[in-house]
PDB file of N, CA and C in Angstrom:
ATOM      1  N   UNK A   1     -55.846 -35.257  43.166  1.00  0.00           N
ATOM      2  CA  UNK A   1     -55.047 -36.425  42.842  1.00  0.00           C
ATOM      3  C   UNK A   1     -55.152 -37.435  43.986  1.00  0.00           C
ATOM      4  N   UNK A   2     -55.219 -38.605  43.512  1.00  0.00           N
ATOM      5  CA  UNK A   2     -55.458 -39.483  44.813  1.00  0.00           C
ATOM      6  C   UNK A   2     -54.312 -40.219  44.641  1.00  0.00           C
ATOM      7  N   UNK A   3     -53.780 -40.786  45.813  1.00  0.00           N
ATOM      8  CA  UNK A   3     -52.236 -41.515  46.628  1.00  0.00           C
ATOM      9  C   UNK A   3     -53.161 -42.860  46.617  1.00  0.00           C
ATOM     10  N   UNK A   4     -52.316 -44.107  46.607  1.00  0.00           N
ATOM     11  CA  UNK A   4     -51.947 -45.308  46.626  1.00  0.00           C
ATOM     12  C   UNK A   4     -51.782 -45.442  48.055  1.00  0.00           C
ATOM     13  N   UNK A   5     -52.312 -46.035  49.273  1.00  0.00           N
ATOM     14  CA  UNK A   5     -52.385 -45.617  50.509  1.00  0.00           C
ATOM     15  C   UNK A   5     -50.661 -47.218  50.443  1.00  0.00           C
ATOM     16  N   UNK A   6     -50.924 -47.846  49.442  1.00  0.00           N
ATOM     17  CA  UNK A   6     -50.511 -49.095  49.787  1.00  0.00           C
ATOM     18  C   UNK A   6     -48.914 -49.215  48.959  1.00  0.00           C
ATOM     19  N   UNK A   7     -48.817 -47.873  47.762  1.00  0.00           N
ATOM     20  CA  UNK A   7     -48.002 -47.901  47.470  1.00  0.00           C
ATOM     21  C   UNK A   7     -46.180 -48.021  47.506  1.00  0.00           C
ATOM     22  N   UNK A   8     -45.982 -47.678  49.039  1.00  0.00           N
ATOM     23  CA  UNK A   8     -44.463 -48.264  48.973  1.00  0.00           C
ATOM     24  C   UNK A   8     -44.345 -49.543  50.408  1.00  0.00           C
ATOM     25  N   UNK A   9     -45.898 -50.006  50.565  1.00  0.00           N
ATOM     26  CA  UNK A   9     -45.857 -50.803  51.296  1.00  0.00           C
ATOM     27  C   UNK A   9     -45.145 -51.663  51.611  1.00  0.00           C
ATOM     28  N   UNK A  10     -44.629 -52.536  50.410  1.00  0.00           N
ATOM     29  CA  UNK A  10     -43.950 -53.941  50.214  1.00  0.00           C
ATOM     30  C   UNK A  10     -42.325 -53.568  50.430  1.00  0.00           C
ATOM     31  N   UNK A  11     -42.076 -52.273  50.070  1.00  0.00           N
ATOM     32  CA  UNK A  11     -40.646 -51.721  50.529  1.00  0.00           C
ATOM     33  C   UNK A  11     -40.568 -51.651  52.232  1.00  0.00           C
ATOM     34  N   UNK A  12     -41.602 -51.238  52.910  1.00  0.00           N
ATOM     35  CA  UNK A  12     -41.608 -50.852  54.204  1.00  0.00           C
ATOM     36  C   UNK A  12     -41.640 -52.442  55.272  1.00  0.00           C
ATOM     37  N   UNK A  13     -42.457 -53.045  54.633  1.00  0.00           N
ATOM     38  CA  UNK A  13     -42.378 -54.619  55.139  1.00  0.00           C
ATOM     39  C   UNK A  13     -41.270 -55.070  55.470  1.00  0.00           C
ATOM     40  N   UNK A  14     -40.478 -55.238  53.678  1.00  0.00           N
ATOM     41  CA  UNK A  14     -39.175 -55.451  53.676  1.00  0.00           C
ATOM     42  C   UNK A  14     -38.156 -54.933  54.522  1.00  0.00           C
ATOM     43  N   UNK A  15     -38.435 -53.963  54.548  1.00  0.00           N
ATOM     44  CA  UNK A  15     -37.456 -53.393  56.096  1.00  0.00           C
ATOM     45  C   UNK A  15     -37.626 -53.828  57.240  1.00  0.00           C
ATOM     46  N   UNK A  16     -38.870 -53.931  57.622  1.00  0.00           N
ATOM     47  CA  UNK A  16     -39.428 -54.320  58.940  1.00  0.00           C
ATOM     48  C   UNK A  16     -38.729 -56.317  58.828  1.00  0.00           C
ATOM     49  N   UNK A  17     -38.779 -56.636  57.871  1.00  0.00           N
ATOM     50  CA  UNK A  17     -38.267 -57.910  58.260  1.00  0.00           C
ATOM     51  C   UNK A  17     -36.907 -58.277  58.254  1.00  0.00           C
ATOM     52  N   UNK A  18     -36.397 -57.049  57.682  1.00  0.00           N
ATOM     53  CA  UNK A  18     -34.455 -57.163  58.163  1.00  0.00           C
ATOM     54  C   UNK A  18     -34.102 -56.805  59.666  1.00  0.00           C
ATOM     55  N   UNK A  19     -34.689 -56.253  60.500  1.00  0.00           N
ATOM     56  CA  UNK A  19     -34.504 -56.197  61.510  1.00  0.00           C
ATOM     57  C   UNK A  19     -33.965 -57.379  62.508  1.00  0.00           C
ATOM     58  N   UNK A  20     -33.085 -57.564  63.094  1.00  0.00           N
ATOM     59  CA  UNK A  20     -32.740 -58.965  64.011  1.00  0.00           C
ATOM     60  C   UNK A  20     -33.927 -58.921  64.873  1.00  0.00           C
ATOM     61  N   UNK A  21     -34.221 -60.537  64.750  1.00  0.00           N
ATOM     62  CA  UNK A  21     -35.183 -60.745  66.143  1.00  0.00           C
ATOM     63  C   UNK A  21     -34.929 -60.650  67.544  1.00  0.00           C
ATOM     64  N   UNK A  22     -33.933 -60.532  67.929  1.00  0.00           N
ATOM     65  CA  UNK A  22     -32.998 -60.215  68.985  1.00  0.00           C
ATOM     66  C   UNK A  22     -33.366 -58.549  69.634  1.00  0.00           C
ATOM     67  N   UNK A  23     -33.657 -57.566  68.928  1.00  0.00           N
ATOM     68  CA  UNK A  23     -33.552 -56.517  68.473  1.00  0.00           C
ATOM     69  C   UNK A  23     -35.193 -56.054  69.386  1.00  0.00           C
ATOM     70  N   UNK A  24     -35.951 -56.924  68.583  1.00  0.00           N
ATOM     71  CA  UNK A  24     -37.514 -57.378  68.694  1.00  0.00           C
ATOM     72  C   UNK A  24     -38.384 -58.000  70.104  1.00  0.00           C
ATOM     73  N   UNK A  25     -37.396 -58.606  70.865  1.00  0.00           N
ATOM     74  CA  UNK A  25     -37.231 -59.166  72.028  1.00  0.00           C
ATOM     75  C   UNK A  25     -38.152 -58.428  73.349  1.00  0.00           C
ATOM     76  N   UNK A  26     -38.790 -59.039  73.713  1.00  0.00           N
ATOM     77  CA  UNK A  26     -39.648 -57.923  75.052  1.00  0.00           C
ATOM     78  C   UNK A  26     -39.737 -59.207  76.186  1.00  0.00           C
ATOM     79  N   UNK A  27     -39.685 -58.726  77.146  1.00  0.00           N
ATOM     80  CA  UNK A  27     -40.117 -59.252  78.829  1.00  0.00           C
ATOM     81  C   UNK A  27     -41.337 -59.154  78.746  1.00  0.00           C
ATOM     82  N   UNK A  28     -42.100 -58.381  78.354  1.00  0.00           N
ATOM     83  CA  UNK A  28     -43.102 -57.664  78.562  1.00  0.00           C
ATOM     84  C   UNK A  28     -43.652 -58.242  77.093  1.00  0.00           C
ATOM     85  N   UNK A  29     -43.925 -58.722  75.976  1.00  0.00           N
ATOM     86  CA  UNK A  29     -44.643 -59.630  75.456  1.00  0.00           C
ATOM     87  C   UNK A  29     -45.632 -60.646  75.878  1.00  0.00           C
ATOM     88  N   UNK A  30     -46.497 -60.694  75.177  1.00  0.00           N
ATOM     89  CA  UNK A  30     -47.621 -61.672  75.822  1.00  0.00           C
ATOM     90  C   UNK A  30     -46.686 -63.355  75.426  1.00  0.00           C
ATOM     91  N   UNK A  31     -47.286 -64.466  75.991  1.00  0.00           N
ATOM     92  CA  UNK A  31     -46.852 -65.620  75.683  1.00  0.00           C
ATOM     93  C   UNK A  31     -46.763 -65.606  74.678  1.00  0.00           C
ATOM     94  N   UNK A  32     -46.022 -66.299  73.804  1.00  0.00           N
ATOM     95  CA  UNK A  32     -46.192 -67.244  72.112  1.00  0.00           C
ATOM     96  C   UNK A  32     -47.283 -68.229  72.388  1.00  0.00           C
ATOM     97  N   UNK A  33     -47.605 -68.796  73.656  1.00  0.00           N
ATOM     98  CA  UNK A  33     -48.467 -69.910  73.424  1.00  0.00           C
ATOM     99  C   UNK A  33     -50.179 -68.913  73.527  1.00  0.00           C
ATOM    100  N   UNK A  34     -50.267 -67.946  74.099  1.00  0.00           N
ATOM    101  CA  UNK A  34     -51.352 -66.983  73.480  1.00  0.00           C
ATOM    102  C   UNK A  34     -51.509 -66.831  72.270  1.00  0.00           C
ATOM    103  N   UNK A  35     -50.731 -67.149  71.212  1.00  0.00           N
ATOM    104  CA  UNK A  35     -50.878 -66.686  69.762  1.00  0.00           C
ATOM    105  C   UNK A  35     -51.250 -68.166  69.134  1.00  0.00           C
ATOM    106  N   UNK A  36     -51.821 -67.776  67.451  1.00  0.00           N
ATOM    107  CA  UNK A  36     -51.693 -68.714  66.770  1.00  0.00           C
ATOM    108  C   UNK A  36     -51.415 -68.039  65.226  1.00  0.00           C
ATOM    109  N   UNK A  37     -51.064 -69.161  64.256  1.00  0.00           N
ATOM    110  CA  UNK A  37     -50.845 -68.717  63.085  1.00  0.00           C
ATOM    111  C   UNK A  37     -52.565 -68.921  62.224  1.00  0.00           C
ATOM    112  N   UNK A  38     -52.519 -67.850  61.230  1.00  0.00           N
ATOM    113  CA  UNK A  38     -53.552 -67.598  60.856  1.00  0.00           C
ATOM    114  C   UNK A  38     -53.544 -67.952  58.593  1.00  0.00           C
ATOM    115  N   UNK A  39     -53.244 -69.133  58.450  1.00  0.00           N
ATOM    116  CA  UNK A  39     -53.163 -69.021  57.165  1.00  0.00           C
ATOM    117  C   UNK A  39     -54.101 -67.950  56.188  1.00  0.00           C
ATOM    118  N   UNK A  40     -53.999 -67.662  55.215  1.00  0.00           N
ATOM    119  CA  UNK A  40     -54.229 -66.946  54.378  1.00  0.00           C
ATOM    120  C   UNK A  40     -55.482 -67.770  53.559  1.00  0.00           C
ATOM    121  N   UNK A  41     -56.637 -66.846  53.520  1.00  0.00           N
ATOM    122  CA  UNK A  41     -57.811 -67.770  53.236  1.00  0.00           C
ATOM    123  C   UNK A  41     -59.082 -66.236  52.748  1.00  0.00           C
ATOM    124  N   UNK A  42     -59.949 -66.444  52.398  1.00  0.00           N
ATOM    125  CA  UNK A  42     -60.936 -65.142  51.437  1.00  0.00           C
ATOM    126  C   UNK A  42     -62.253 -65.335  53.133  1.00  0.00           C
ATOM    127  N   UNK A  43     -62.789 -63.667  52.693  1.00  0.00           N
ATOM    128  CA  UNK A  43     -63.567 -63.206  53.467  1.00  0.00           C
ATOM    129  C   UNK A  43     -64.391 -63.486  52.821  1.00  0.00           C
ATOM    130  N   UNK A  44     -65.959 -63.472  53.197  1.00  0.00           N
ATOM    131  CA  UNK A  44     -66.773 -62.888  52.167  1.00  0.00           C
ATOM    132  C   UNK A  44     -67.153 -61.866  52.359  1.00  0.00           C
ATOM    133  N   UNK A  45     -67.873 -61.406  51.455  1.00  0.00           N
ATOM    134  CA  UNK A  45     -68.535 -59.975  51.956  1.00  0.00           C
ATOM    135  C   UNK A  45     -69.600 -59.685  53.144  1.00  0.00           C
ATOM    136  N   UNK A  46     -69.597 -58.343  53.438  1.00  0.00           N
ATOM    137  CA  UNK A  46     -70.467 -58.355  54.183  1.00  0.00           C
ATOM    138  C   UNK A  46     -70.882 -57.102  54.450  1.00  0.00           C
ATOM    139  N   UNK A  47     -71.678 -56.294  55.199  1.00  0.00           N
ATOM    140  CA  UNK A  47     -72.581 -54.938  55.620  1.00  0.00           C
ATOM    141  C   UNK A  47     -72.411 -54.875  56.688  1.00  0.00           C
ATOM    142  N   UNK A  48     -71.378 -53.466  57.341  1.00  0.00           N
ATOM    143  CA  UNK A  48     -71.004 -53.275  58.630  1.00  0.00           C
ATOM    144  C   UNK A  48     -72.679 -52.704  59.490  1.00  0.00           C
ATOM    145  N   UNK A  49     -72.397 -52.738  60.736  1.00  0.00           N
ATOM    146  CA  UNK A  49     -73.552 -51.834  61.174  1.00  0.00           C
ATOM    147  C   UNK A  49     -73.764 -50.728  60.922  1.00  0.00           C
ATOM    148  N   UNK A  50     -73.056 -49.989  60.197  1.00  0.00           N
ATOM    149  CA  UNK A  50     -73.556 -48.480  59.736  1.00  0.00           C
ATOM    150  C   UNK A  50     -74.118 -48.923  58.326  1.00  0.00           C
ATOM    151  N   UNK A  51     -74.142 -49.696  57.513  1.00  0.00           N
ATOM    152  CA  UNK A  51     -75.049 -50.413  56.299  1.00  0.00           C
ATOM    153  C   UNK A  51     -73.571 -50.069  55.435  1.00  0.00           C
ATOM    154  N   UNK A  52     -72.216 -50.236  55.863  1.00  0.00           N
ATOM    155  CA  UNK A  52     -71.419 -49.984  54.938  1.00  0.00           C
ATOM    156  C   UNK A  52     -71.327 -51.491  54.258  1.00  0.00           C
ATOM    157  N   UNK A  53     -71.171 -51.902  52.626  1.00  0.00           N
ATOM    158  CA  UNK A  53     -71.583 -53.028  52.012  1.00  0.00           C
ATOM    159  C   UNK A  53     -69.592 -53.087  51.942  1.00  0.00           C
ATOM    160  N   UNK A  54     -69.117 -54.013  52.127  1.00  0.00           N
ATOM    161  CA  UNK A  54     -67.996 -54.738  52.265  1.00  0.00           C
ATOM    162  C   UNK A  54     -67.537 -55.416  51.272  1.00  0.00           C
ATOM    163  N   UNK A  55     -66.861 -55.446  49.964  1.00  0.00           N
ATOM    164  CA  UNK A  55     -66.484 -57.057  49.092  1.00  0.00           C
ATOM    165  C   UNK A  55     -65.729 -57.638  49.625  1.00  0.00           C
ATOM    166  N   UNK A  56     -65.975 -58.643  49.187  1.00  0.00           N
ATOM    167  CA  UNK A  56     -65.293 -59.857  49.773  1.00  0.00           C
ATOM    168  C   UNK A  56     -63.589 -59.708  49.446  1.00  0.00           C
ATOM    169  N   UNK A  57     -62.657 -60.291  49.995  1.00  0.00           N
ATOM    170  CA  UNK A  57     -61.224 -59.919  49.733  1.00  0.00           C
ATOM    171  C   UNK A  57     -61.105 -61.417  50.403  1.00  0.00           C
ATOM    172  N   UNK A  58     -58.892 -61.320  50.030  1.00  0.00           N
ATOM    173  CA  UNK A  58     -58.638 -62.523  50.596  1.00  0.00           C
ATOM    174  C   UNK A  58     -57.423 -61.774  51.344  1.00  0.00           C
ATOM    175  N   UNK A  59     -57.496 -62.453  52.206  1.00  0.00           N
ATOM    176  CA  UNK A  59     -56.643 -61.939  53.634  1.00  0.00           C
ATOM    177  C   UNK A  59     -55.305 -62.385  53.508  1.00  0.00           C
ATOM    178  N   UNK A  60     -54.127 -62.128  53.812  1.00  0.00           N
ATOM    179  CA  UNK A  60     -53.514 -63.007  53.756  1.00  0.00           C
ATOM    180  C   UNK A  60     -52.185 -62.490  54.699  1.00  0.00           C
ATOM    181  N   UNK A  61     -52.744 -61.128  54.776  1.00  0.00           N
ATOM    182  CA  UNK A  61     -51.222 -60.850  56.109  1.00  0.00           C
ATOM    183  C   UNK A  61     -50.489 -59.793  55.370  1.00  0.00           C
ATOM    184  N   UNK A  62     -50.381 -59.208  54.476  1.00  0.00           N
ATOM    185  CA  UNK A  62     -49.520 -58.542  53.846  1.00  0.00           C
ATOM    186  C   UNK A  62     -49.860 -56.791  54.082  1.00  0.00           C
ATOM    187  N   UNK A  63     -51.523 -56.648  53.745  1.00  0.00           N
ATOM    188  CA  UNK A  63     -51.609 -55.792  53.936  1.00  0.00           C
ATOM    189  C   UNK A  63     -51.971 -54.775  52.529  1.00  0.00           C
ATOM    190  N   UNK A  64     -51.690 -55.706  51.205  1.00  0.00           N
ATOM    191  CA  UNK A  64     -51.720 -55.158  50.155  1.00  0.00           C
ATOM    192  C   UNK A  64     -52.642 -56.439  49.101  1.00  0.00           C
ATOM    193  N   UNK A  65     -54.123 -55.698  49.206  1.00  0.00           N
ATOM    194  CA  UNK A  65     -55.031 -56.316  48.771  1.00  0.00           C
ATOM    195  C   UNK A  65     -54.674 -56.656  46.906  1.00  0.00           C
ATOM    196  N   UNK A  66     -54.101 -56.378  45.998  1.00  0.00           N
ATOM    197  CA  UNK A  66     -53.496 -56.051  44.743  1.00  0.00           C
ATOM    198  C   UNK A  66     -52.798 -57.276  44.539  1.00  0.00           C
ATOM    199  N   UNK A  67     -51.964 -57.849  45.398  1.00  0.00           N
ATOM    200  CA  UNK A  67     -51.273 -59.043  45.464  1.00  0.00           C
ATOM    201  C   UNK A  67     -51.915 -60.121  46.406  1.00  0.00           C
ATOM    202  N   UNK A  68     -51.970 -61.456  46.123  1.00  0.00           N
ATOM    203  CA  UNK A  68     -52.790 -62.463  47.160  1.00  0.00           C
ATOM    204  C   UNK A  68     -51.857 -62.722  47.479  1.00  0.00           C
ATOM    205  N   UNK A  69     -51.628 -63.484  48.419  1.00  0.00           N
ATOM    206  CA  UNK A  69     -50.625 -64.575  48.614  1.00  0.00           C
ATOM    207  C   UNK A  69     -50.889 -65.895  49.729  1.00  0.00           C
ATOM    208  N   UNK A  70     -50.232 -67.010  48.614  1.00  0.00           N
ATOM    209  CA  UNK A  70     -50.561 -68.040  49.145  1.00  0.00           C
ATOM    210  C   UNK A  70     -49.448 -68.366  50.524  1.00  0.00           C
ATOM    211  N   UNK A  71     -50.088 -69.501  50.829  1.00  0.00           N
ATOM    212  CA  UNK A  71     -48.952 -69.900  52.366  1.00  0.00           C
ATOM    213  C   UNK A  71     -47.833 -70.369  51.701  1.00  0.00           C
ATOM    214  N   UNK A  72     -47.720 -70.927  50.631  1.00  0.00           N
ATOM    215  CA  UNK A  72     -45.971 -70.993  49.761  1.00  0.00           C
ATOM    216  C   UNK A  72     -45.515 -69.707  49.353  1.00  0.00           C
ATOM    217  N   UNK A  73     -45.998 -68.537  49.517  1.00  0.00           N
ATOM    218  CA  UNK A  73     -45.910 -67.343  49.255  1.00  0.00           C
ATOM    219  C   UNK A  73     -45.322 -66.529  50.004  1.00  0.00           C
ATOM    220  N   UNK A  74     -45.662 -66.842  51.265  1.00  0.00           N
ATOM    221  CA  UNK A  74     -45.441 -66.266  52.758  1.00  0.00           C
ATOM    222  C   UNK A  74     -46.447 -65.912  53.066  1.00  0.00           C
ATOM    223  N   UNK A  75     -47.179 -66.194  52.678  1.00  0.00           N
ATOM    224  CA  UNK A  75     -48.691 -65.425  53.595  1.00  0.00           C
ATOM    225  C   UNK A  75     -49.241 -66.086  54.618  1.00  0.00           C
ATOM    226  N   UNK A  76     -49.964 -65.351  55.557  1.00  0.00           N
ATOM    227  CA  UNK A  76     -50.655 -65.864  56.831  1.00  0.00           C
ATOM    228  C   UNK A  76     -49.612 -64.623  57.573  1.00  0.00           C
ATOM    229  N   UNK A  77     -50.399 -65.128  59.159  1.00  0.00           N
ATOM    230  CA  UNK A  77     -50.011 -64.221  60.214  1.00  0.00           C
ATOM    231  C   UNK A  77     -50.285 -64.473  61.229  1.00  0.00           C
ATOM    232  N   UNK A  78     -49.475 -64.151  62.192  1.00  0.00           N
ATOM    233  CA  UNK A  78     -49.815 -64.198  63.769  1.00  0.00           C
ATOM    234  C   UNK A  78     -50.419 -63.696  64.916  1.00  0.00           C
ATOM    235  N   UNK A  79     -50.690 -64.297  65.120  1.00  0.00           N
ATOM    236  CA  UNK A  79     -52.234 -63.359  65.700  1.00  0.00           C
ATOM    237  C   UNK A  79     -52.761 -63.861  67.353  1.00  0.00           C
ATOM    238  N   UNK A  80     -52.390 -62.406  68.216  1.00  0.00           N
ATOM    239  CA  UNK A  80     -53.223 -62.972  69.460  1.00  0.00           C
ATOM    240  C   UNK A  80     -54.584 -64.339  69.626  1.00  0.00           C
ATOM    241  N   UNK A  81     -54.907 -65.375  70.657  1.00  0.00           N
ATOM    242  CA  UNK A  81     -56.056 -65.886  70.505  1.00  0.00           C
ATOM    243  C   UNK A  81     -56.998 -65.022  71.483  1.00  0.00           C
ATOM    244  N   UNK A  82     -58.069 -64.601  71.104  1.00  0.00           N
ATOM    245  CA  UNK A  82     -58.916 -64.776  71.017  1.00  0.00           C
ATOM    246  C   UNK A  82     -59.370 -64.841  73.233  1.00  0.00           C
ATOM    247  N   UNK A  83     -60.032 -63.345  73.274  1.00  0.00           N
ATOM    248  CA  UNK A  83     -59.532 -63.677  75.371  1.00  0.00           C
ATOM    249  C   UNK A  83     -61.349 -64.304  75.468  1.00  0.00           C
TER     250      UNK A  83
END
């Protein structure tokens, strides 16, 4: 029988975003001005170096390829730049 790796994902999110940001807080965090936001936009495909063949998907931050989501959606993400 095969599991849904992604199946109670959107429940687990949801939790993770009731948390107070306060809560979330570190000294020890990299800058905010190190980061940027990453809207939600499609890969294409591609062939890793082991010749694994890739389809194309659209990214969008969630984590759950089944649902897209647009930036009126909430999608995108934050993301270290780039050292």
């Amino acid at each position: 029988m095969l599991l849904d790796p992604f199946e109670n994902l959107s429940s687990f999110i949801d939790s993770i975003n009731q948390i107070p940001q306060d809560i979330c807080a570190d000294e020890n965090l990299d800058d905010p001005e190190d980061m940027h936001f990453v809207s939600p936009h499609w890969v294409d495909g591609y062939i890793t170096d082991d010749g694994t063949d890739v389809d194309g998907y659209w990214r969008d931050g969630d984590g759950d390829t089944s649902h897209d989501l647009s930036i009126e959606d909430g999608g995108g993400y934050w993301a270290h730049d780039p050292s």
